[in-house]
PDB file of N, CA and C in Angstrom:
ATOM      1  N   UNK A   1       0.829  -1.193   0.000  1.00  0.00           N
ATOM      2  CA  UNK A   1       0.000   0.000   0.000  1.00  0.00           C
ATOM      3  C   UNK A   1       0.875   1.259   0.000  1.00  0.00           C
ATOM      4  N   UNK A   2       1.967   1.485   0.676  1.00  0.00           N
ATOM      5  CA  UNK A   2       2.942   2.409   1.050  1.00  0.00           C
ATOM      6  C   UNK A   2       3.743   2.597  -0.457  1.00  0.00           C
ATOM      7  N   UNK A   3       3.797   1.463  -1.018  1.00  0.00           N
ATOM      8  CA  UNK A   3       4.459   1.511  -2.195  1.00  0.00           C
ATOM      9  C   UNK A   3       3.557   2.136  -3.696  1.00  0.00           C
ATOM     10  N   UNK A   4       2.302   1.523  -3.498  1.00  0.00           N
ATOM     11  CA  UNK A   4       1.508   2.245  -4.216  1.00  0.00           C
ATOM     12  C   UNK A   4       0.968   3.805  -3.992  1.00  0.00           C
ATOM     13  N   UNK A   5       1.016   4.143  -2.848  1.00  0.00           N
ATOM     14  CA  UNK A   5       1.426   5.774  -2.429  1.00  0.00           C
ATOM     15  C   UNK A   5       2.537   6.759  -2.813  1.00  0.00           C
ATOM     16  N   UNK A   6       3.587   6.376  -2.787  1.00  0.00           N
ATOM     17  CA  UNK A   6       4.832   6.638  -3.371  1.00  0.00           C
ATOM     18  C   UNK A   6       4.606   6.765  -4.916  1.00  0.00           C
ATOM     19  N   UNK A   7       4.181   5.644  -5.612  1.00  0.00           N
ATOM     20  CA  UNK A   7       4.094   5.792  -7.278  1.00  0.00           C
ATOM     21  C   UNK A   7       3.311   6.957  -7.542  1.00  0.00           C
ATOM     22  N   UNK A   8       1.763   6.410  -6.889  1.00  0.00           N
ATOM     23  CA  UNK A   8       0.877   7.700  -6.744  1.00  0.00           C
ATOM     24  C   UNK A   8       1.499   9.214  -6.743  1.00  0.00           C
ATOM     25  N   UNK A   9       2.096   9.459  -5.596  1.00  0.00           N
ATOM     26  CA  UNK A   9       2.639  10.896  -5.391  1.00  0.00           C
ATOM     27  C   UNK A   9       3.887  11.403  -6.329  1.00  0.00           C
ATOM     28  N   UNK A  10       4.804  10.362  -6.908  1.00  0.00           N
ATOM     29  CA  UNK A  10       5.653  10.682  -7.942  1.00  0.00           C
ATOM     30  C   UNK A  10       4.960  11.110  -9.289  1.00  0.00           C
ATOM     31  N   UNK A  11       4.082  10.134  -9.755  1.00  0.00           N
ATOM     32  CA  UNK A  11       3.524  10.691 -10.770  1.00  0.00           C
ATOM     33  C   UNK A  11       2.853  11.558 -11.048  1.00  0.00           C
ATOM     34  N   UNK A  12       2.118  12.223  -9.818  1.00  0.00           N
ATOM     35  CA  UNK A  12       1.490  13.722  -9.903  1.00  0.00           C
ATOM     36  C   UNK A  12       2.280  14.389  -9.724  1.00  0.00           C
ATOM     37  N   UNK A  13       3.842  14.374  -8.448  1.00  0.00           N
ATOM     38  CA  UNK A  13       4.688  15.365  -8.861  1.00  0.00           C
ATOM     39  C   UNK A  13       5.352  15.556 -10.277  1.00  0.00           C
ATOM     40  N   UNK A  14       5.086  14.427 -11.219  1.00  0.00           N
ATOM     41  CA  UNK A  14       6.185  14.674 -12.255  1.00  0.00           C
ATOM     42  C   UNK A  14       4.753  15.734 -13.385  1.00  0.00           C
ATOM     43  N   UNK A  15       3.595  14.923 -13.354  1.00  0.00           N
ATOM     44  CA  UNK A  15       2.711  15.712 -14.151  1.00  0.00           C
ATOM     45  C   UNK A  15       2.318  17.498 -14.079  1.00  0.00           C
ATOM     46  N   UNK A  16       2.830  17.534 -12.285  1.00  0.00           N
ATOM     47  CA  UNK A  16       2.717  18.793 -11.843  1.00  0.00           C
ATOM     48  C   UNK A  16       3.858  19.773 -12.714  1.00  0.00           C
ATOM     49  N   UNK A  17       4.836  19.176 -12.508  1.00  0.00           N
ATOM     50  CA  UNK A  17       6.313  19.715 -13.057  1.00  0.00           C
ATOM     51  C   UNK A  17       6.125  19.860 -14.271  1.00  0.00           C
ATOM     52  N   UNK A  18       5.569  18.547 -15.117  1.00  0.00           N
ATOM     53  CA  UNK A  18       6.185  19.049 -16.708  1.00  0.00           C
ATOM     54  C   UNK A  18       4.712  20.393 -16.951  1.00  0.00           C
ATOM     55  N   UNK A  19       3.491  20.239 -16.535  1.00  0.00           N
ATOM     56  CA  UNK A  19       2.203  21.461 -16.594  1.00  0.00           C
ATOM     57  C   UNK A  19       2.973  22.299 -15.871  1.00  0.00           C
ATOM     58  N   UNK A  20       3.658  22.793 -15.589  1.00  0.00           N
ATOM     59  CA  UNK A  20       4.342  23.961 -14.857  1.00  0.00           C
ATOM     60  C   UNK A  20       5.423  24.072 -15.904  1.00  0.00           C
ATOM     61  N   UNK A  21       6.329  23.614 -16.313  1.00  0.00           N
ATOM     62  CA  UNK A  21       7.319  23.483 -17.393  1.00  0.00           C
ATOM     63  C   UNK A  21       6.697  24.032 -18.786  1.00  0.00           C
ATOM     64  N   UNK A  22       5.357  23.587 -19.212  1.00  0.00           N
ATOM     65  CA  UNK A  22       4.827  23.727 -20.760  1.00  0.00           C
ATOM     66  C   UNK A  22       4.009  25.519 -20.590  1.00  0.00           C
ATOM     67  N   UNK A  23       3.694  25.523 -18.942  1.00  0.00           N
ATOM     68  CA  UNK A  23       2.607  26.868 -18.699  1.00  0.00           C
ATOM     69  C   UNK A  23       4.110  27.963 -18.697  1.00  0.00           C
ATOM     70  N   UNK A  24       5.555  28.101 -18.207  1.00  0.00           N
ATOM     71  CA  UNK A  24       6.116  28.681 -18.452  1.00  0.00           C
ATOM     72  C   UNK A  24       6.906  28.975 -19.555  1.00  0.00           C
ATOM     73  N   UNK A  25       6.592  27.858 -20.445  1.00  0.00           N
ATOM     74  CA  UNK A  25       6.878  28.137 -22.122  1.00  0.00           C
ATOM     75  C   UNK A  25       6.262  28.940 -22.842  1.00  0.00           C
ATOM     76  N   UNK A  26       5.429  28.301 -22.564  1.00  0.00           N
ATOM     77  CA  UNK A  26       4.212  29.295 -23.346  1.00  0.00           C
ATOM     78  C   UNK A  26       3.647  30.981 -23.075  1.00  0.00           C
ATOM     79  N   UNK A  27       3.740  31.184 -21.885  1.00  0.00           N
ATOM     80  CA  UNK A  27       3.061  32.514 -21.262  1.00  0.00           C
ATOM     81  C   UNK A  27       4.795  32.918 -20.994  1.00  0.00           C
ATOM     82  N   UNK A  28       5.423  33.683 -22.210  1.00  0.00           N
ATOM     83  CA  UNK A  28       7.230  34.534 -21.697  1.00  0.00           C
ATOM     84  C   UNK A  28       6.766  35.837 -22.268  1.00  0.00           C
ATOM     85  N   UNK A  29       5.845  36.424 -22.593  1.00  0.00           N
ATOM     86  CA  UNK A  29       5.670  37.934 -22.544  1.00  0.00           C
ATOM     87  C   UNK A  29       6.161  38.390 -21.314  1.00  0.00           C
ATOM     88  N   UNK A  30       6.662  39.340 -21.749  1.00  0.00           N
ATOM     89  CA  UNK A  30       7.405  40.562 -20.364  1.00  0.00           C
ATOM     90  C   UNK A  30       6.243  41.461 -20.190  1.00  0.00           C
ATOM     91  N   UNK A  31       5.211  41.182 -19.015  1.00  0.00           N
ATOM     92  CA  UNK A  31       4.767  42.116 -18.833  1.00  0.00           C
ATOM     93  C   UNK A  31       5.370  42.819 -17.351  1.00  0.00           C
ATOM     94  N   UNK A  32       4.755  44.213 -17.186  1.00  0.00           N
ATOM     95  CA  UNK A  32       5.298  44.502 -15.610  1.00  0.00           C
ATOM     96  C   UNK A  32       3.816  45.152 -14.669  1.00  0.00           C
ATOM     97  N   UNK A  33       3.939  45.225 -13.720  1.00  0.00           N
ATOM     98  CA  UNK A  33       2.888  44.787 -12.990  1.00  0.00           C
ATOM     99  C   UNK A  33       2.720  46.500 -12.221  1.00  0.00           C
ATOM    100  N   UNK A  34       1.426  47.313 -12.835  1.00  0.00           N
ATOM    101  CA  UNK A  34       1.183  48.594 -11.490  1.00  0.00           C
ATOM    102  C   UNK A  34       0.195  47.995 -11.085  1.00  0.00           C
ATOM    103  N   UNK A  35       0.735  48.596  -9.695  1.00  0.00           N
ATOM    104  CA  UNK A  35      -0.153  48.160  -8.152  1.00  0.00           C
ATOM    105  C   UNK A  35      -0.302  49.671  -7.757  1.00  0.00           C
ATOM    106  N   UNK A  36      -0.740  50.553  -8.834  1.00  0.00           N
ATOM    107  CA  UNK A  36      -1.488  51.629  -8.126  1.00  0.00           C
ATOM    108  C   UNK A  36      -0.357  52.688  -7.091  1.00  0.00           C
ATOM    109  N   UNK A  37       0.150  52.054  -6.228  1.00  0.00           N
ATOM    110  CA  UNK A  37       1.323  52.960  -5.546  1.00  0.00           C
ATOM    111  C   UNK A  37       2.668  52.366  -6.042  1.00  0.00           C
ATOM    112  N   UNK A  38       2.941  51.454  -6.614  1.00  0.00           N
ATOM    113  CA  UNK A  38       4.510  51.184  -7.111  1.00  0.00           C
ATOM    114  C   UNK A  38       3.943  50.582  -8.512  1.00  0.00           C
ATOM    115  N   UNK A  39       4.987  50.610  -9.233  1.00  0.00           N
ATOM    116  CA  UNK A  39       5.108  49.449 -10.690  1.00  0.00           C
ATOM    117  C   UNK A  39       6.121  48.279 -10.452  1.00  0.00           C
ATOM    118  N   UNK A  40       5.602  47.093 -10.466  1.00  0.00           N
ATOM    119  CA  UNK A  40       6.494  46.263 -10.214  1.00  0.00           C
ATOM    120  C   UNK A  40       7.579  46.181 -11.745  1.00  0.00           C
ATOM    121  N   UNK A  41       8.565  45.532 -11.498  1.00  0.00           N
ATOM    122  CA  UNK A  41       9.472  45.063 -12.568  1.00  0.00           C
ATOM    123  C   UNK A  41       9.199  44.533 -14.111  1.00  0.00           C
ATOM    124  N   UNK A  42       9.318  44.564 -14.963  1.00  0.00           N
ATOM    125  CA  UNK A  42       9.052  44.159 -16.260  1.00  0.00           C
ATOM    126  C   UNK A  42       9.535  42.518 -16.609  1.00  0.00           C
ATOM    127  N   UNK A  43       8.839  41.461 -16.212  1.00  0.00           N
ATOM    128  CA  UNK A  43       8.760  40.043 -15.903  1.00  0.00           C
ATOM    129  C   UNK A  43       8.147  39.473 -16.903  1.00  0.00           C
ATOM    130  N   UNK A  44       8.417  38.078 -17.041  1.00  0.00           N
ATOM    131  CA  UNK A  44       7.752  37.073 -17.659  1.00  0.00           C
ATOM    132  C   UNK A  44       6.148  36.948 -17.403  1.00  0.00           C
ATOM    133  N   UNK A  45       5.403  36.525 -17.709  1.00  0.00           N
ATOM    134  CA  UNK A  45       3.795  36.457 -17.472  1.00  0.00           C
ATOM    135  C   UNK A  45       3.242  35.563 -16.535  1.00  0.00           C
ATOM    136  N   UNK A  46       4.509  34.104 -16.627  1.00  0.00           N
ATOM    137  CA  UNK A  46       4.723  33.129 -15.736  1.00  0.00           C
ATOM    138  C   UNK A  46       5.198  33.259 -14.865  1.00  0.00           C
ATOM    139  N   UNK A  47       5.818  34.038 -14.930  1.00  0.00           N
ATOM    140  CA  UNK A  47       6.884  34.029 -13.156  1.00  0.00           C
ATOM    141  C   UNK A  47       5.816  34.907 -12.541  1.00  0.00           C
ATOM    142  N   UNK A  48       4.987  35.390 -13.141  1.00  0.00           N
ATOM    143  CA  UNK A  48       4.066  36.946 -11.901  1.00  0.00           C
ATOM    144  C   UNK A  48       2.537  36.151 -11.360  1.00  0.00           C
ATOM    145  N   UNK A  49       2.434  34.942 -12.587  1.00  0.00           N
ATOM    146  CA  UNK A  49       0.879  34.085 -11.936  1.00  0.00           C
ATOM    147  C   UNK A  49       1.591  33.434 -11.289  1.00  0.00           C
ATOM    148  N   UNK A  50       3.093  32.537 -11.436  1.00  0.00           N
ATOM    149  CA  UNK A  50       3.258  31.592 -10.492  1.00  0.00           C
ATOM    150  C   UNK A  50       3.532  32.022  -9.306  1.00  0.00           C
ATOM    151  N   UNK A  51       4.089  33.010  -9.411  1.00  0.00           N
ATOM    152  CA  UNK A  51       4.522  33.960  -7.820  1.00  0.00           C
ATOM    153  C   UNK A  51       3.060  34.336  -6.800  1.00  0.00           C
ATOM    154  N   UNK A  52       2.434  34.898  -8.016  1.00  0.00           N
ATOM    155  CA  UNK A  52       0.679  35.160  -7.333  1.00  0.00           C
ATOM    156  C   UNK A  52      -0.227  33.932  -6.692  1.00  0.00           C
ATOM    157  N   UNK A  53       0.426  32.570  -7.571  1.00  0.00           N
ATOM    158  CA  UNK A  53       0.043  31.925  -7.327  1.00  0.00           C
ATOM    159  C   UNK A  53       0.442  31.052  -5.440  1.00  0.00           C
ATOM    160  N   UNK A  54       1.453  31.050  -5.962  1.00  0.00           N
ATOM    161  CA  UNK A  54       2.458  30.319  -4.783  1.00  0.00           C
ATOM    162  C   UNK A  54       2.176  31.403  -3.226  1.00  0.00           C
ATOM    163  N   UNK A  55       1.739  32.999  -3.658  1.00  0.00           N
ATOM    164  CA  UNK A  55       1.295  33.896  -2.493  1.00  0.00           C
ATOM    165  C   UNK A  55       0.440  33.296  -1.964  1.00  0.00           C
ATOM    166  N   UNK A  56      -0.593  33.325  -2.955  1.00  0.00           N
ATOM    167  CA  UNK A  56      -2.114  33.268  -2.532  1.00  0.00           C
ATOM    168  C   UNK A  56      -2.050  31.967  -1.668  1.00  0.00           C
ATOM    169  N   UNK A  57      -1.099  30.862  -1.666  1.00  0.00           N
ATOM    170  CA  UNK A  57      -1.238  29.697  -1.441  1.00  0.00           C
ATOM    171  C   UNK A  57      -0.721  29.507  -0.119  1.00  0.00           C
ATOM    172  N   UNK A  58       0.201  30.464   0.420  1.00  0.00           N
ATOM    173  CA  UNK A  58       1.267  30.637   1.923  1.00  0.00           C
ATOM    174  C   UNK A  58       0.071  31.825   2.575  1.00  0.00           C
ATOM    175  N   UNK A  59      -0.328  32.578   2.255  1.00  0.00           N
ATOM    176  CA  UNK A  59      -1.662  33.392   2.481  1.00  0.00           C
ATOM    177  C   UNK A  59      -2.540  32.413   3.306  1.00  0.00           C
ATOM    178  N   UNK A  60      -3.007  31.496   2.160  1.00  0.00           N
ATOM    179  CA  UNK A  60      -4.211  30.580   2.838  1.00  0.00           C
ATOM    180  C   UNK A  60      -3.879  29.787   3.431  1.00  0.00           C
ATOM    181  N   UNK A  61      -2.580  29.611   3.538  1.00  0.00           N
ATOM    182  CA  UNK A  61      -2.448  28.511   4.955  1.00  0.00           C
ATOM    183  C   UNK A  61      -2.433  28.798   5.838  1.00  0.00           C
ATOM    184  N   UNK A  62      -1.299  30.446   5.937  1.00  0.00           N
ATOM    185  CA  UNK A  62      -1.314  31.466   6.840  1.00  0.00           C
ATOM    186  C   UNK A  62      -2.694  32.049   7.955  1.00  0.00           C
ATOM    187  N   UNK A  63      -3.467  31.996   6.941  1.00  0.00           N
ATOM    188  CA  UNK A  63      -4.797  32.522   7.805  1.00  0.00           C
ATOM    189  C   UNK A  63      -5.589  31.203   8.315  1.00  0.00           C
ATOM    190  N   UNK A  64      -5.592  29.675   7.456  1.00  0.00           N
ATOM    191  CA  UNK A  64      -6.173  28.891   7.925  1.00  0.00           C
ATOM    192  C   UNK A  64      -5.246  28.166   9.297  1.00  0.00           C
ATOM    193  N   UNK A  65      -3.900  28.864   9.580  1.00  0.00           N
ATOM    194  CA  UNK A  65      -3.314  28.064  10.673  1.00  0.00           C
ATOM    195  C   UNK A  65      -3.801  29.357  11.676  1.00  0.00           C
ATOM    196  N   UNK A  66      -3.868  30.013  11.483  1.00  0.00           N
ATOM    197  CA  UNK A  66      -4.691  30.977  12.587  1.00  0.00           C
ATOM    198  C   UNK A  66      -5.908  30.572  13.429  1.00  0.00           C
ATOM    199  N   UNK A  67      -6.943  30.244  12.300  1.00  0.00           N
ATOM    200  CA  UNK A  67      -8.236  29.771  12.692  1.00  0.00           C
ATOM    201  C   UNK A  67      -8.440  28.454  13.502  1.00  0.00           C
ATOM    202  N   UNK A  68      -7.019  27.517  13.132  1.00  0.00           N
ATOM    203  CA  UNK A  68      -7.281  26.359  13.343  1.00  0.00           C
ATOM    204  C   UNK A  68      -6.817  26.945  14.757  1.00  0.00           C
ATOM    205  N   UNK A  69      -5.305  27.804  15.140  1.00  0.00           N
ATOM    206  CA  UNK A  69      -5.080  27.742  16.932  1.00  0.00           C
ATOM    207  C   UNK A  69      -5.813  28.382  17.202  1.00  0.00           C
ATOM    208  N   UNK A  70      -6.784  29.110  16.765  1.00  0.00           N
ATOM    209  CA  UNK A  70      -8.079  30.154  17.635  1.00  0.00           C
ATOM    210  C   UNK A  70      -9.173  28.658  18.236  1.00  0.00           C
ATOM    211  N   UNK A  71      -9.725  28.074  16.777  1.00  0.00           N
ATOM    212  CA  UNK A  71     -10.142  27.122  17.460  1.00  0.00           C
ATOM    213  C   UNK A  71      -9.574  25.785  18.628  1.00  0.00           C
ATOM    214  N   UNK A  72      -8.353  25.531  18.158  1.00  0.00           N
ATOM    215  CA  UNK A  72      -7.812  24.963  19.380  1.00  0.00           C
ATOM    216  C   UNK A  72      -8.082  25.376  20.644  1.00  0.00           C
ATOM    217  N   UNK A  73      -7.325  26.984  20.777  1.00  0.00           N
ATOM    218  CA  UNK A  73      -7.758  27.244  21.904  1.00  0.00           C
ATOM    219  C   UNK A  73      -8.748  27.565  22.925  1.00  0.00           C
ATOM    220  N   UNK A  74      -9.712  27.616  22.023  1.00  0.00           N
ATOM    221  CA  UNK A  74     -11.336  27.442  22.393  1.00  0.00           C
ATOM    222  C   UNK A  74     -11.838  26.116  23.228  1.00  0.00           C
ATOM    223  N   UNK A  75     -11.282  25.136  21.958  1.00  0.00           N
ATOM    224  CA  UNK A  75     -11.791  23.764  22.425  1.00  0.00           C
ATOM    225  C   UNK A  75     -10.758  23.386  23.400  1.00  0.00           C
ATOM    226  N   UNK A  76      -9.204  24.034  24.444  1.00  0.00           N
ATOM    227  CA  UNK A  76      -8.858  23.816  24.722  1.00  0.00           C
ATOM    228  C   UNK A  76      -9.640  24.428  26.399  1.00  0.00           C
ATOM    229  N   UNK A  77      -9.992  25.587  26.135  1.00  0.00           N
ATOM    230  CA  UNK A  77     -10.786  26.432  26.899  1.00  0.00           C
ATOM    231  C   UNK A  77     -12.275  25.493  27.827  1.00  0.00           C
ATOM    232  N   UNK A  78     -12.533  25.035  26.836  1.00  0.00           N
ATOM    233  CA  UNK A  78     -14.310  23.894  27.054  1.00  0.00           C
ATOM    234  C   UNK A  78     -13.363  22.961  27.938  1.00  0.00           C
ATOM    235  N   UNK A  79     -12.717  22.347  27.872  1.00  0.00           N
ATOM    236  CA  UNK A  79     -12.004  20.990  27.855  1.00  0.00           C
ATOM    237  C   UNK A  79     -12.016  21.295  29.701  1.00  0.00           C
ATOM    238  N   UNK A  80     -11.351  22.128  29.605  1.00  0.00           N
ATOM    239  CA  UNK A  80     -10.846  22.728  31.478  1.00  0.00           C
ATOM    240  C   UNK A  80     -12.030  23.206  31.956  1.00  0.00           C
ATOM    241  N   UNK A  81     -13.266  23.509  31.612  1.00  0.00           N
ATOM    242  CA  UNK A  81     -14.692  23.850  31.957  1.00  0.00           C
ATOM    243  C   UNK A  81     -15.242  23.046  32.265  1.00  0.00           C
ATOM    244  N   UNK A  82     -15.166  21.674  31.007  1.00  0.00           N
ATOM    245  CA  UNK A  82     -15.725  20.339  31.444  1.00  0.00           C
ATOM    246  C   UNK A  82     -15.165  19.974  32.661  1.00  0.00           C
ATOM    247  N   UNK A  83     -13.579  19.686  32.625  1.00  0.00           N
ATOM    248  CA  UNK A  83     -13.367  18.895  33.899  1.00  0.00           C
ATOM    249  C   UNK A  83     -12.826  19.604  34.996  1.00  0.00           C
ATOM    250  N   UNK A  84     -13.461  20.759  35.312  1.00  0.00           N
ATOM    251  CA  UNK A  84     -13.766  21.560  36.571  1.00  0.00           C
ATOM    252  C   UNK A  84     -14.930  21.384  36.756  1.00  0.00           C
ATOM    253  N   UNK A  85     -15.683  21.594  36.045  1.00  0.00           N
ATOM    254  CA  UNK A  85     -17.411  20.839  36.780  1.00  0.00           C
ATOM    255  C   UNK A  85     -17.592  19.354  37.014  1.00  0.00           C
ATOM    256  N   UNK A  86     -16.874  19.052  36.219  1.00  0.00           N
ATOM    257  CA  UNK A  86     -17.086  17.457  36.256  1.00  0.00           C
ATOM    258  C   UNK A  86     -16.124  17.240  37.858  1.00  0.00           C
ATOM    259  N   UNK A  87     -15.200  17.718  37.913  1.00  0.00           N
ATOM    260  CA  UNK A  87     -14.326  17.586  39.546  1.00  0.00           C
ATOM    261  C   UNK A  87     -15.760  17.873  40.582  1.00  0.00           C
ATOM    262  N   UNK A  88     -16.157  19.061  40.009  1.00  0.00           N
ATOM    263  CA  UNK A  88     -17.111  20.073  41.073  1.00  0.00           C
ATOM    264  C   UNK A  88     -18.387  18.560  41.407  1.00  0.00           C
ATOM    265  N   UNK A  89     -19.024  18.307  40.264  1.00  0.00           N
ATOM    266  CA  UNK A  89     -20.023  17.268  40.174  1.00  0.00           C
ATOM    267  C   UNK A  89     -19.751  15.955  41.185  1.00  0.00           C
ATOM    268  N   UNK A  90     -18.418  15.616  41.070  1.00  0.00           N
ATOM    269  CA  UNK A  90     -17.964  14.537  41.732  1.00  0.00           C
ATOM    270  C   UNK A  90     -18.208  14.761  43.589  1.00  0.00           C
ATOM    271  N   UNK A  91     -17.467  16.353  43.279  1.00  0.00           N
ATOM    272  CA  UNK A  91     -17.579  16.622  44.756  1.00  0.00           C
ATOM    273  C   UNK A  91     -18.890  16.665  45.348  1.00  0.00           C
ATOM    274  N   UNK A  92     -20.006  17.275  44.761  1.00  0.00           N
ATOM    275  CA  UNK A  92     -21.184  16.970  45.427  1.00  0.00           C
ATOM    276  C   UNK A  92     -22.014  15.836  45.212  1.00  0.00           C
ATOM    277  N   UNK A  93     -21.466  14.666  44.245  1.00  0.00           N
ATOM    278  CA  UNK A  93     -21.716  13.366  44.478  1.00  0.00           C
ATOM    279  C   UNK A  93     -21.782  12.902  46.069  1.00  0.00           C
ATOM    280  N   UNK A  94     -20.407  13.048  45.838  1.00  0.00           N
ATOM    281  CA  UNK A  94     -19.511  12.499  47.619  1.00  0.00           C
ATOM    282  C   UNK A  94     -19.613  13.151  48.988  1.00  0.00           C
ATOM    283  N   UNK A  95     -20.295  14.519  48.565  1.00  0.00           N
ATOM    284  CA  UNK A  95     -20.919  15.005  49.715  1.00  0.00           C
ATOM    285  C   UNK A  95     -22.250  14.687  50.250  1.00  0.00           C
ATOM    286  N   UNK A  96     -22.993  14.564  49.274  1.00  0.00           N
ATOM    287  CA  UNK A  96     -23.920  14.005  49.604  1.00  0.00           C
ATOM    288  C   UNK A  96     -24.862  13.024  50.089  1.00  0.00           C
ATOM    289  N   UNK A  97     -23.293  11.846  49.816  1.00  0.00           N
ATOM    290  CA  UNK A  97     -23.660  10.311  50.521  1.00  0.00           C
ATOM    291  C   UNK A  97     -22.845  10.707  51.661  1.00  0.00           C
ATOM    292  N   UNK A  98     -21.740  11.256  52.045  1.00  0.00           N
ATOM    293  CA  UNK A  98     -21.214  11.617  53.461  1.00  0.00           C
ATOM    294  C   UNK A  98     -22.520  12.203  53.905  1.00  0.00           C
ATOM    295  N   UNK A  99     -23.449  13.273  53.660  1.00  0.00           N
ATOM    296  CA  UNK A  99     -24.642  13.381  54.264  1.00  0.00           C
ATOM    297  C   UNK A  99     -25.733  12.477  54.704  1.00  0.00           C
ATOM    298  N   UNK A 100     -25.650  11.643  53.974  1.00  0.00           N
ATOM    299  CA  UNK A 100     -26.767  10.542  54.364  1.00  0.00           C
ATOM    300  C   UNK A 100     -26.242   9.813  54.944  1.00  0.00           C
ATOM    301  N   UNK A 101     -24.963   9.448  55.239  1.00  0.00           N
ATOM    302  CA  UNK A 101     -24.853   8.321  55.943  1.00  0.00           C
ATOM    303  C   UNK A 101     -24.704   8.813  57.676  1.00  0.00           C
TER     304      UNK A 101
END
């Protein structure tokens, strides 16, 4: 199974590579990029989507590793709520048969 994973993941890295290889052949116009307050550099067409691309992509991990420790620490938050009441619960379990008896 481990071995058929490996083939798996080689062959999409290699399909990834050569579609990345044929998309920077093709798209070599020099364009250059205004952003309104600067002009960026006068670049290939490929290097400015793959760069945009590869942003957008450290971006969304960036903000989704945020969300994920916000939620961690939430559900880390409940966790110590539960078992402080649940301690608390126990305690007036056990008080209460010390009362009756």
């Amino acid at each position: 199974m481990r071995f058929l994973k490996l083939i798996i993941v080689f062959l999409l890295s290699v399909v990834i590579l050569v579609v990345g290889i044929m998309f920077t052949i093709h798209n070599t116009e020099k364009v250059s990029i205004d952003l309104v307050f600067i002009t960026l550099p006068e670049a290939s067409l490929s290097l400015w989507l793959i760069a945009a691309f590869v942003l957008g992509g450290l971006l969304g991990f960036m903000l989704s590793t945020v969300a994920v420790v916000a939620l961690k620490a939430r559900l880390m938050g409940s966790q110590r709520k539960i078992n402080a009441t649940s301690k608390e619960l126990d305690q007036l379990r056990t008080a209460s048969l010390k009362d009756a008896a």
